[in-house]
C-alpha atoms as a PDB file:
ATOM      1  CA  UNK A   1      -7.043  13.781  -0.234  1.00  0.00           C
ATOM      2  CA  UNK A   2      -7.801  10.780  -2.912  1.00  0.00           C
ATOM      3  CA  UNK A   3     -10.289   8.602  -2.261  1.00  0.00           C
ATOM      4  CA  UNK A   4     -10.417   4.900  -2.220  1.00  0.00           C
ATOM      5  CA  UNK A   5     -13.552   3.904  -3.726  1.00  0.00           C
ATOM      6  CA  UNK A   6     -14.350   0.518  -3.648  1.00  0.00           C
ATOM      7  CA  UNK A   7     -14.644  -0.781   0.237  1.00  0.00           C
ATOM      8  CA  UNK A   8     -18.152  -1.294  -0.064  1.00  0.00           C
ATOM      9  CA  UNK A   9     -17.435  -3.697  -2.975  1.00  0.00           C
ATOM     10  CA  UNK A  10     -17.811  -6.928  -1.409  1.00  0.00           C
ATOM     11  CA  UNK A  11     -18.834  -8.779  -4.701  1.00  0.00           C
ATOM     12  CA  UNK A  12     -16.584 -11.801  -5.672  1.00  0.00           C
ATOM     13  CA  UNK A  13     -16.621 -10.664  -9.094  1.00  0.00           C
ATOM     14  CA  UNK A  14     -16.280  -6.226  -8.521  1.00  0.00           C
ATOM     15  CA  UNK A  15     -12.887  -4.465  -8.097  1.00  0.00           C
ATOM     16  CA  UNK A  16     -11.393  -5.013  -4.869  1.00  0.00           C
ATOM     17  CA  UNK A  17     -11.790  -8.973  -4.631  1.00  0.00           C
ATOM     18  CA  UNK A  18     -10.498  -9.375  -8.462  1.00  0.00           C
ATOM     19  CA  UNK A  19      -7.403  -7.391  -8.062  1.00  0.00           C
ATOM     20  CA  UNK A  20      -6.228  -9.536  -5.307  1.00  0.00           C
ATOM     21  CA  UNK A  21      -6.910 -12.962  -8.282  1.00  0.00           C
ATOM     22  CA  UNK A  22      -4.232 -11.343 -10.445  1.00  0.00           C
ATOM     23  CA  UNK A  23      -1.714 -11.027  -8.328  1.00  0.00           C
ATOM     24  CA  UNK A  24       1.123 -13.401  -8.149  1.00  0.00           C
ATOM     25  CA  UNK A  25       0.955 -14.779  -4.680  1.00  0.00           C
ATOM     26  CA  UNK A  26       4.531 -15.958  -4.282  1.00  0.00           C
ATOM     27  CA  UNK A  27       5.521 -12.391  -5.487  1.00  0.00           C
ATOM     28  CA  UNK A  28       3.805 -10.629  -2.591  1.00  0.00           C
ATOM     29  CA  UNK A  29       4.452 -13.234   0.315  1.00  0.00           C
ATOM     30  CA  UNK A  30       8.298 -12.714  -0.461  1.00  0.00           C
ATOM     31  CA  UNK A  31       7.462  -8.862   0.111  1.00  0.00           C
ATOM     32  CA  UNK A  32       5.893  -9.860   3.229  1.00  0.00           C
ATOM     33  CA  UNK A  33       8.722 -11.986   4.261  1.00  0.00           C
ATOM     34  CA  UNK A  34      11.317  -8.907   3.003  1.00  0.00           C
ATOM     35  CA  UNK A  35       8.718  -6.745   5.209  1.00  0.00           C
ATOM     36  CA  UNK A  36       8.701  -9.103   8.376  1.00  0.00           C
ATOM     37  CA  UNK A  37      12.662  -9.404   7.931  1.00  0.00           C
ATOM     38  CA  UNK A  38      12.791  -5.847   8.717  1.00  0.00           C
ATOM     39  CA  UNK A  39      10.302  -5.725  11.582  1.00  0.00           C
ATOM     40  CA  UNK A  40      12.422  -8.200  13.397  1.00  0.00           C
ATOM     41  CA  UNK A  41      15.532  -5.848  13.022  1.00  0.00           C
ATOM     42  CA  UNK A  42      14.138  -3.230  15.313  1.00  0.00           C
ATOM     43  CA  UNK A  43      15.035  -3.293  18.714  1.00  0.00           C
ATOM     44  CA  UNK A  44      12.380  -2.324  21.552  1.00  0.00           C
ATOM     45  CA  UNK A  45      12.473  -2.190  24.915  1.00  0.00           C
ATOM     46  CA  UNK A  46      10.130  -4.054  26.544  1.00  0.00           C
ATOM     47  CA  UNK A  47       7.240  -5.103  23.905  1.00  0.00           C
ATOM     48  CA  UNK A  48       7.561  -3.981  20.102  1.00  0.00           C
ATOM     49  CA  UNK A  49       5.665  -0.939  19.705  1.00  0.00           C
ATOM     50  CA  UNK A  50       3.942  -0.807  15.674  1.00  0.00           C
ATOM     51  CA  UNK A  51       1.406   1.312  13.762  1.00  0.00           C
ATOM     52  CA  UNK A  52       0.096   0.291  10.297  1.00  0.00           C
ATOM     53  CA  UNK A  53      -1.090   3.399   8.976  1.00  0.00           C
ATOM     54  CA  UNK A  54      -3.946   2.384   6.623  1.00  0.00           C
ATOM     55  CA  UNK A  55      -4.622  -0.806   7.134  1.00  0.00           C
ATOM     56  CA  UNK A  56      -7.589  -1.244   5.698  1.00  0.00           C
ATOM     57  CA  UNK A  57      -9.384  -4.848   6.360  1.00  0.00           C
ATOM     58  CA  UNK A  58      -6.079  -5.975   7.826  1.00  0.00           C
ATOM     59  CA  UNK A  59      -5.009  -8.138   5.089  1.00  0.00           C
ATOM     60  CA  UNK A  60      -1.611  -7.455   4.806  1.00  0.00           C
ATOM     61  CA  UNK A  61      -1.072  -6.238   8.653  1.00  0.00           C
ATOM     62  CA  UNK A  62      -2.000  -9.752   9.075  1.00  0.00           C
ATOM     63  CA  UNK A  63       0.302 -11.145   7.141  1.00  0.00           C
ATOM     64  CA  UNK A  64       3.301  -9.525   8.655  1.00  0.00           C
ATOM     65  CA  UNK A  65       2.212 -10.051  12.118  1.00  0.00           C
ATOM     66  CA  UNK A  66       1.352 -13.857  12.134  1.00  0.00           C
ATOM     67  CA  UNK A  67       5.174 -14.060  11.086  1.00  0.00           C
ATOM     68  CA  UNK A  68       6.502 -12.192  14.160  1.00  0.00           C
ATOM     69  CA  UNK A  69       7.671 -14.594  17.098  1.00  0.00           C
ATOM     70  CA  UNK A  70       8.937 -11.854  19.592  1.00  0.00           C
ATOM     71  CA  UNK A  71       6.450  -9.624  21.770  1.00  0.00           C
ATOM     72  CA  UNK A  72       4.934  -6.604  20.199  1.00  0.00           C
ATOM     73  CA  UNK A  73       1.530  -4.482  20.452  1.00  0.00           C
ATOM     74  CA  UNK A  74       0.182  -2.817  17.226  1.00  0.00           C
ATOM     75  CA  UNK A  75      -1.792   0.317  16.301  1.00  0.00           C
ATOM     76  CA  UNK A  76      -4.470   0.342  13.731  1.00  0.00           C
ATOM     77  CA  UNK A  77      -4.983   3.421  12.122  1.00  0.00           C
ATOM     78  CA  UNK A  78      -7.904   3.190   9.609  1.00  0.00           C
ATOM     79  CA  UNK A  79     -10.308   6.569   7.824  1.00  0.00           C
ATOM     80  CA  UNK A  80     -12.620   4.006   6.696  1.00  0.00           C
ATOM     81  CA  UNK A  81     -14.977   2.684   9.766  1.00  0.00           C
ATOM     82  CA  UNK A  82     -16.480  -0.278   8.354  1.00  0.00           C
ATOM     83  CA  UNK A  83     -13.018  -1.513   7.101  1.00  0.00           C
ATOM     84  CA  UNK A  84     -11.216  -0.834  10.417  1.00  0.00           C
ATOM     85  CA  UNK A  85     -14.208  -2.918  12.329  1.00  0.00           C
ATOM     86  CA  UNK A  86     -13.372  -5.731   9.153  1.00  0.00           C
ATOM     87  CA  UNK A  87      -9.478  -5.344  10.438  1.00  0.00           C
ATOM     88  CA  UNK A  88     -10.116  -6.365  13.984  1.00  0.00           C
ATOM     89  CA  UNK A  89     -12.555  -8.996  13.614  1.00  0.00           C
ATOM     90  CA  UNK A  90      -9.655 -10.527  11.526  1.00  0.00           C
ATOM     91  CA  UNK A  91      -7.003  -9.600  13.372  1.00  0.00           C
ATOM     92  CA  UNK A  92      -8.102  -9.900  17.148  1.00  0.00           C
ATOM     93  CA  UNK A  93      -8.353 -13.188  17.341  1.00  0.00           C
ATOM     94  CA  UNK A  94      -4.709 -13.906  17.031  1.00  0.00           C
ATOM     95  CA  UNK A  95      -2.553 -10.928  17.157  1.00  0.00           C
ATOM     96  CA  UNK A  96      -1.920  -8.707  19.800  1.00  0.00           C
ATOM     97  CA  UNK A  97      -3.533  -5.535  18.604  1.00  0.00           C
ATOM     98  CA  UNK A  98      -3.786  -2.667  21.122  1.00  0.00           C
ATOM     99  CA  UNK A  99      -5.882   0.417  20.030  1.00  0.00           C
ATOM    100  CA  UNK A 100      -8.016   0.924  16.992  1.00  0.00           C
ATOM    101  CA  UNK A 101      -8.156   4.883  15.564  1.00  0.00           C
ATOM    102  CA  UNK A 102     -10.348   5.859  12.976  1.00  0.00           C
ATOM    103  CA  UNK A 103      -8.786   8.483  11.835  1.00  0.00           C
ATOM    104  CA  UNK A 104      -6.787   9.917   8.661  1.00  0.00           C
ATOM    105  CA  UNK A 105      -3.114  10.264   8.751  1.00  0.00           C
ATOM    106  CA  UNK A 106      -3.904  14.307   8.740  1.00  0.00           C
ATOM    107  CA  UNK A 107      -5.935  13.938  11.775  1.00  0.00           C
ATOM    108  CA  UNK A 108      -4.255  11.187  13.944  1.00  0.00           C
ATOM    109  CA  UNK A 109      -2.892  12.473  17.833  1.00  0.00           C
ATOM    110  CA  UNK A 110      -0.667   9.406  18.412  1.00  0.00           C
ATOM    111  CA  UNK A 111      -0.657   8.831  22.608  1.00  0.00           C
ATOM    112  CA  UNK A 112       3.080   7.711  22.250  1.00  0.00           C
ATOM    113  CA  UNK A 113       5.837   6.588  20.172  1.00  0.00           C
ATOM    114  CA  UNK A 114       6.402   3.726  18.113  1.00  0.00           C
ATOM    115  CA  UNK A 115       9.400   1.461  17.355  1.00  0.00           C
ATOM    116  CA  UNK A 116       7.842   0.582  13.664  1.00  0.00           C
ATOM    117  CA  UNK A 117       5.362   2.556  11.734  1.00  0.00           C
ATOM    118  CA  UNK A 118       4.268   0.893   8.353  1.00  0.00           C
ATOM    119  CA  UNK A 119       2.466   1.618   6.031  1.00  0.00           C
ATOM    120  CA  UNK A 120       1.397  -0.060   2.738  1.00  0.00           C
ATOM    121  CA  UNK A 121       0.207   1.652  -0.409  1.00  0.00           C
ATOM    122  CA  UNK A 122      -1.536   4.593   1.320  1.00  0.00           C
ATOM    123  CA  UNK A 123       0.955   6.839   0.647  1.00  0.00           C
ATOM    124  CA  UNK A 124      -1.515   8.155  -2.696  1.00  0.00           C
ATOM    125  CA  UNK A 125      -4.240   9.254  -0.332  1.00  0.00           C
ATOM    126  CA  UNK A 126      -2.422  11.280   2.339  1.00  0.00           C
ATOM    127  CA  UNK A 127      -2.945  14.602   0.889  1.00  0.00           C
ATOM    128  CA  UNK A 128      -3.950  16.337  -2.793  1.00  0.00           C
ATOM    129  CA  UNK A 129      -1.093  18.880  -3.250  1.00  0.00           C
ATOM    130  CA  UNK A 130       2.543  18.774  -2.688  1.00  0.00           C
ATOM    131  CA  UNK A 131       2.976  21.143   0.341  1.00  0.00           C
ATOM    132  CA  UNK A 132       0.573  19.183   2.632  1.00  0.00           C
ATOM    133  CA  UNK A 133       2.108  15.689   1.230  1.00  0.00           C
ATOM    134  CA  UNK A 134       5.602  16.683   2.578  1.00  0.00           C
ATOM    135  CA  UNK A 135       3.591  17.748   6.029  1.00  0.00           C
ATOM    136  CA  UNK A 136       2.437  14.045   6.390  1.00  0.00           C
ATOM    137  CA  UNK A 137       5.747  12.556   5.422  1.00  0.00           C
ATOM    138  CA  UNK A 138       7.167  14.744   8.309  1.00  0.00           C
ATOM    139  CA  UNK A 139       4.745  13.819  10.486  1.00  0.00           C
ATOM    140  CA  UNK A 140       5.311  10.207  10.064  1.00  0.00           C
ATOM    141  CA  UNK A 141       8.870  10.643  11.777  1.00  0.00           C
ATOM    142  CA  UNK A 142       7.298  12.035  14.550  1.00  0.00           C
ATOM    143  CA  UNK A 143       5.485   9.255  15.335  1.00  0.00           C
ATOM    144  CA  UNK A 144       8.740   7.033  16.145  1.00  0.00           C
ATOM    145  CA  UNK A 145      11.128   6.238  18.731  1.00  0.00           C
ATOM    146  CA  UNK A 146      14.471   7.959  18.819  1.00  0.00           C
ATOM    147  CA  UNK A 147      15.819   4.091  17.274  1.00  0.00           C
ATOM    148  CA  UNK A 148      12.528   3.638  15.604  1.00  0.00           C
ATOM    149  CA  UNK A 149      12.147   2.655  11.630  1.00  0.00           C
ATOM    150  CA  UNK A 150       9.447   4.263   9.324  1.00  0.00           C
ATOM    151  CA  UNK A 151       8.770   1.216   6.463  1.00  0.00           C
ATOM    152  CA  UNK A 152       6.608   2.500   3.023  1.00  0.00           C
ATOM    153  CA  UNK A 153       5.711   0.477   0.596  1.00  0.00           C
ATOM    154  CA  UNK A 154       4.370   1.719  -2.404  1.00  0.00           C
ATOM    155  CA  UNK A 155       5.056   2.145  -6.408  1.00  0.00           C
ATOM    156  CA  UNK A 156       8.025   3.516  -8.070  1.00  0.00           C
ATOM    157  CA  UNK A 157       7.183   5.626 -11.355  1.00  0.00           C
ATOM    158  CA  UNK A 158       8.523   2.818 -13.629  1.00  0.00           C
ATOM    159  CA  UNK A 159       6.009   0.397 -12.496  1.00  0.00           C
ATOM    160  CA  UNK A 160       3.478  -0.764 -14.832  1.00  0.00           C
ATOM    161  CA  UNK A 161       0.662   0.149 -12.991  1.00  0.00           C
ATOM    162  CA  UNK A 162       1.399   3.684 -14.026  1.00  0.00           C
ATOM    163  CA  UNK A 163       2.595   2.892 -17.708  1.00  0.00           C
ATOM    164  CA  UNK A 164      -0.784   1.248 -18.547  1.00  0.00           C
ATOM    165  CA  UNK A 165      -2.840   4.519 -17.020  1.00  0.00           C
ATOM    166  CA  UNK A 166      -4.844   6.429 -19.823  1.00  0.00           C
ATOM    167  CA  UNK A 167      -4.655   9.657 -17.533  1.00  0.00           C
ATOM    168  CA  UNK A 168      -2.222  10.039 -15.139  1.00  0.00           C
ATOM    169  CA  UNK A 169      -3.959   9.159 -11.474  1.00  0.00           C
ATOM    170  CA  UNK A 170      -1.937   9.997  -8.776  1.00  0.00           C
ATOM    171  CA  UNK A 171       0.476  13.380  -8.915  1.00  0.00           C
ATOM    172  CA  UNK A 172       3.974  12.537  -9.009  1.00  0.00           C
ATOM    173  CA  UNK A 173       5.306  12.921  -5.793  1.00  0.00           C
ATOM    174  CA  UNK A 174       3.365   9.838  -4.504  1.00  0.00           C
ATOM    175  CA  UNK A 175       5.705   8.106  -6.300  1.00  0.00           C
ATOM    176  CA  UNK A 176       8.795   6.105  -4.471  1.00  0.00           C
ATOM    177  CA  UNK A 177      11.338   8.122  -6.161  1.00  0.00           C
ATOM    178  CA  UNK A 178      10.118  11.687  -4.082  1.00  0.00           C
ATOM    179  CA  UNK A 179       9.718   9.984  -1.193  1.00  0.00           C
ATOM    180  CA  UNK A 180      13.079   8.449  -1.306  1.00  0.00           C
ATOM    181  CA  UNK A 181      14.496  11.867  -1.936  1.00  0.00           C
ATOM    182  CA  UNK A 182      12.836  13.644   0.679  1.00  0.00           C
ATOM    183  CA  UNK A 183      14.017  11.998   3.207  1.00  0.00           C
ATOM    184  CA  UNK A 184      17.627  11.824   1.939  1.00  0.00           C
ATOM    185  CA  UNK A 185      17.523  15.726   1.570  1.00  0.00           C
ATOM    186  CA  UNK A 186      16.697  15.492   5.522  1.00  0.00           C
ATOM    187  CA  UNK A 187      19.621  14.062   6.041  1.00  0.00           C
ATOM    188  CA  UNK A 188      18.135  10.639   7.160  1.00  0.00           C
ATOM    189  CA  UNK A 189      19.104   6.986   6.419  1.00  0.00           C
ATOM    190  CA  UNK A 190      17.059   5.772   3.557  1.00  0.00           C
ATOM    191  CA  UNK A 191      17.777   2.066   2.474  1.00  0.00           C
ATOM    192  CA  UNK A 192      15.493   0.898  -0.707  1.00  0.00           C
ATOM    193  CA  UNK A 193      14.206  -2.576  -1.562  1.00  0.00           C
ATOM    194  CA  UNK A 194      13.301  -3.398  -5.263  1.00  0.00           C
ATOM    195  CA  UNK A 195      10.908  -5.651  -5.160  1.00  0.00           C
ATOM    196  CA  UNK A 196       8.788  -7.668  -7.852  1.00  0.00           C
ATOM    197  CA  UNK A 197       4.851  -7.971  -7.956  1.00  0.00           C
ATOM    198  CA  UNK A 198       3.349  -9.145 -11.218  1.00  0.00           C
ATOM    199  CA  UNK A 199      -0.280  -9.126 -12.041  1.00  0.00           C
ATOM    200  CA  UNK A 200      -1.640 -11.730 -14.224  1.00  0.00           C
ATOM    201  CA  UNK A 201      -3.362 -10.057 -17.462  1.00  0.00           C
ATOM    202  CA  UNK A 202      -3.830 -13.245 -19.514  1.00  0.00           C
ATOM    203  CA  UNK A 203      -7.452 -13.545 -19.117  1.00  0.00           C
ATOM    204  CA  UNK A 204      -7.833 -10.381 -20.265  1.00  0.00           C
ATOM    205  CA  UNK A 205      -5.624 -10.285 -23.232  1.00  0.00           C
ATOM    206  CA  UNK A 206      -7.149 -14.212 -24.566  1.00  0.00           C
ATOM    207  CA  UNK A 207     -10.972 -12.761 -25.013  1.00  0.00           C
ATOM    208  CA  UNK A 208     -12.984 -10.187 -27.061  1.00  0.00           C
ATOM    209  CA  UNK A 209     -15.163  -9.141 -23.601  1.00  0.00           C
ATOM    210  CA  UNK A 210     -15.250  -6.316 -21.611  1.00  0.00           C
ATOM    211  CA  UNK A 211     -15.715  -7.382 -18.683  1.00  0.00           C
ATOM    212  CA  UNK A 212     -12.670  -7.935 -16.914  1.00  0.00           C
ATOM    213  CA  UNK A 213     -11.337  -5.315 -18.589  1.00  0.00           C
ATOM    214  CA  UNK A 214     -13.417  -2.583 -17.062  1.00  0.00           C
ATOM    215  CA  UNK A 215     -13.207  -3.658 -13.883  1.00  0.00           C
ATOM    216  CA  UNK A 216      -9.434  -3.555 -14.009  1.00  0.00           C
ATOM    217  CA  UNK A 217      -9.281  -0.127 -15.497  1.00  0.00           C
ATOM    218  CA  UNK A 218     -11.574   0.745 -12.557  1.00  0.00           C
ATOM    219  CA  UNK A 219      -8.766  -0.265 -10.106  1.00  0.00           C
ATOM    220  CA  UNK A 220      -6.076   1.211 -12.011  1.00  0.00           C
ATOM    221  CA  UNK A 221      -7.361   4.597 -12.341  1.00  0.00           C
ATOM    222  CA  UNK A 222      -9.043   4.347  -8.578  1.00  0.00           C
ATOM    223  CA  UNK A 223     -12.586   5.447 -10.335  1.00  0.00           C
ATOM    224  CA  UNK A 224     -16.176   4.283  -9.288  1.00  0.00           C
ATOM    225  CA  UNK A 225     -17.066   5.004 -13.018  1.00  0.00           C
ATOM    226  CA  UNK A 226     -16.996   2.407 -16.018  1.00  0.00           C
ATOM    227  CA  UNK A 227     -14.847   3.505 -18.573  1.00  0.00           C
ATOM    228  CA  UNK A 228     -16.264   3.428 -22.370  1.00  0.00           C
ATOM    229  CA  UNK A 229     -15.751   1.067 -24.862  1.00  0.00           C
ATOM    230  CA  UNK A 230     -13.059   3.147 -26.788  1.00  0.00           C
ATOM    231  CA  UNK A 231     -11.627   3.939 -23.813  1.00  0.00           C
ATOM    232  CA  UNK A 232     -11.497   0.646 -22.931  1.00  0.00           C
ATOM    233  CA  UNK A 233      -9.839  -0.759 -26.492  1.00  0.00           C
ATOM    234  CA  UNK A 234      -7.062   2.006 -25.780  1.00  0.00           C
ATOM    235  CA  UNK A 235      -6.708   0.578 -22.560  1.00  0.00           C
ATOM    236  CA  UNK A 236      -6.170  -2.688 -23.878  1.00  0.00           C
ATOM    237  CA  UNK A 237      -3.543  -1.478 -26.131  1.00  0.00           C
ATOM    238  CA  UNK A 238      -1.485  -0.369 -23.416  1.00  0.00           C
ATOM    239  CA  UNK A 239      -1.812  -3.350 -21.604  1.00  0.00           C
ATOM    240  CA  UNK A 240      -0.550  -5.270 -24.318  1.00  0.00           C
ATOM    241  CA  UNK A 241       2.264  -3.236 -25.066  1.00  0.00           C
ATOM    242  CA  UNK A 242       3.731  -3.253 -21.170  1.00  0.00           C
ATOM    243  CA  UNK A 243       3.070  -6.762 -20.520  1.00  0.00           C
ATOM    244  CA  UNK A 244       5.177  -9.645 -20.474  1.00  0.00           C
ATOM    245  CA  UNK A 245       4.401 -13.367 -20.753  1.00  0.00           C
ATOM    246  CA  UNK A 246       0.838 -12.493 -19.617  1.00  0.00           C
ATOM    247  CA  UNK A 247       1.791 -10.378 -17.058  1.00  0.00           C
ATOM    248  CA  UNK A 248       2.681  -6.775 -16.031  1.00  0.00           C
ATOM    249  CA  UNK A 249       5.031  -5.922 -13.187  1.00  0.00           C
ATOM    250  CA  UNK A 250       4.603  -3.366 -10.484  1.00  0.00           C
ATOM    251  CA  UNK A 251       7.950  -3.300  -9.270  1.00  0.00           C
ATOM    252  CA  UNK A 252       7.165  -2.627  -5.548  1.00  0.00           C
ATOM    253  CA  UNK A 253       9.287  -0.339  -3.310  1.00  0.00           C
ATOM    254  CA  UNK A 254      10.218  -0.983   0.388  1.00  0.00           C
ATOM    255  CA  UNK A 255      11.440   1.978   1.533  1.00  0.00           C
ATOM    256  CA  UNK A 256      12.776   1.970   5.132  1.00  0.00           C
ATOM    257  CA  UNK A 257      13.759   5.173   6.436  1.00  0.00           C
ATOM    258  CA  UNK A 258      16.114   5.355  10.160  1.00  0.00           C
ATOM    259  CA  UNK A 259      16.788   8.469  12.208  1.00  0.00           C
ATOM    260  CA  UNK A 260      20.280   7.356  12.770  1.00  0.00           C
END
C-alpha cells in the first residue's frame, strides 16, 4: 500500500504542519460539524460503538468527538506507532477512547461490531491495486452493526488537489466517484455530501522563492523527495491556472454508506 511519508516531520516550517496553515479553517470545521451531524443520527444500544480507521495523531477524531453529547466508546486504529501513541495522549484526556490497535486496515481482527466506522482521507493507502482495494472496502462493512453507518471522507476526481498534480499520485479508484459506485452496485444505501475545503495558495503565487513551493508539491504528490526547479516552475503553472482568488478547492466528499 502507499505510504504516508511525513509523520516524523515535526518541524513548524516541513510538510505536515504547513498544510494544515493553508487550509481554510471555517471550511473544514463545517465538515466536522456535517461529520458530527451524522454521528448523532446513528442509533446504538447502550453506548455508541465507533472506529476511526486511520486516525493518525487524532486531530480530526478529536474534533468530531469533543462535539458528541450522548455516550459512546471509540476505536483507534492507527499503522503508524508513534502517531497512534500522539492520538491518545491527545485524545485520552477527554474522550472516551476504548482500545488502541496498531494495525493496517489489511491486518485489523476487530473483537466486535461497530455502530460508526469513519474514516478520513486514508482511503489512498489501503491497498496498491484494484482487486485488494475492493477487498478493504468490503471489509469495512463487516466491521458494522446490522443498523450501523460506514462514513468516508476523501477527494472526488474533480478536486484540485488532483488537477494541480504533475504525475498522477494515487490510481483512480481511490477516488470518491469508485467508491460511491461500488457500493451502489452492492445494492447498498449510499448518500453523498459535497463539501468545500479551500487551501490558501497566495503566499505562494505573490513571491519568486521556492520554498513554499516545494514543500507543497511534497504534500501533493505524497513524496519525501524535493522536486527540481523546472519541475517546480511547471508546478507553479498549474497552480495558477486552477486557483481562484488565491485559493484552490478540494471539494471534499462525505460519503455515508447504510446497510438498509
Amino acid at each position: 500500500m502507499a505510504k504516508w511519508h511525513f509523520w516524523g516531520e515535526k518541524e513548524f516550517s516541513d510538510v505536515y504542519e504547513n498544510i494544515y496553515i493553508r487550509s481554510v479553517m471555517e471550511d473544514w470545521f463545517s465538515i466536522v460539524f456535517k461529520i458530527v451531524k451524522e454521528f448523532r443520527k446513528v442509533k446504538a444500544v447502550g453506548k455508541k460503538q465507533i472506529v476511526d480507521i486511520g486516525c493518525g495523531e487524532g486531530h480530526t477524531t478529536k474534533q468530531i468527538l469533543d462535539r458528541l453529547d450522548e455516550h459512546y466508546e471509540c476505536d483507534l486504529l492507527e499503522p503508524n506507532e508513534n502517531a497512534l501513541a500522539s492520538a491518545e495522549a491527545f485524545l485520552i484526556p477527554e474522550n472516551n477512547i476504548r482500545e488502541s490497535y496498531p494495525r493496517t486496515l489489511a491486518t485489523f481482527k476487530p473483537e466486535k461490531k461497530y455502530d460508526i466506522v469513519f474514516t478520513s482521507h486514508t482511503n489512498y493507502y489501503w491497498a496498491l491495486n484494484q482487486k485488494d482495494y475492493d477487498v478493504q472496502l468490503t471489509k469495512l462493512l463487516s466491521f458494522l452493526n446490522e443498523n450501523g453507518k460506514l462514513i468516508i471522507l476523501t477527494l472526488p476526481e474533480e478536486s484540485d488537489h488532483y488537477r494541480i498534480m504533475l504525475k498522477q499520485t494515487y490510481p483512480s479508484f481511490n477516488y470518491a466517484q469508485y467508491i460511491i459506485s461500488f457500493y451502489k452496485k452492492l445494492g447498498l444505501r449510499v448518500e453523498v455530501n459535497k463539501l468545500k475545503m479551500r487551501m490558501y495558495v497566495g503566499d505562494i503565487l505573490s513571491t519568486k522563492k521556492f520554498f513554499d513551493l516545494k514543500i507543497f508539491y511534497r504534500f501533493i504528490h505524497n513524496t519525501d523527495s524535493y522536486p527540481s526547479d523546472k519541475e517546480s516552475r511547471e508546478f507553479l503553472k498549474k497552480i495558477r491556472k486552477c486557483q481562484k482568488n488565491d485559493y484552490l478547492d478540494f471539494k471534499d466528499y462525505s460519503i455515508v454508506i447504510l446497510k438498509k
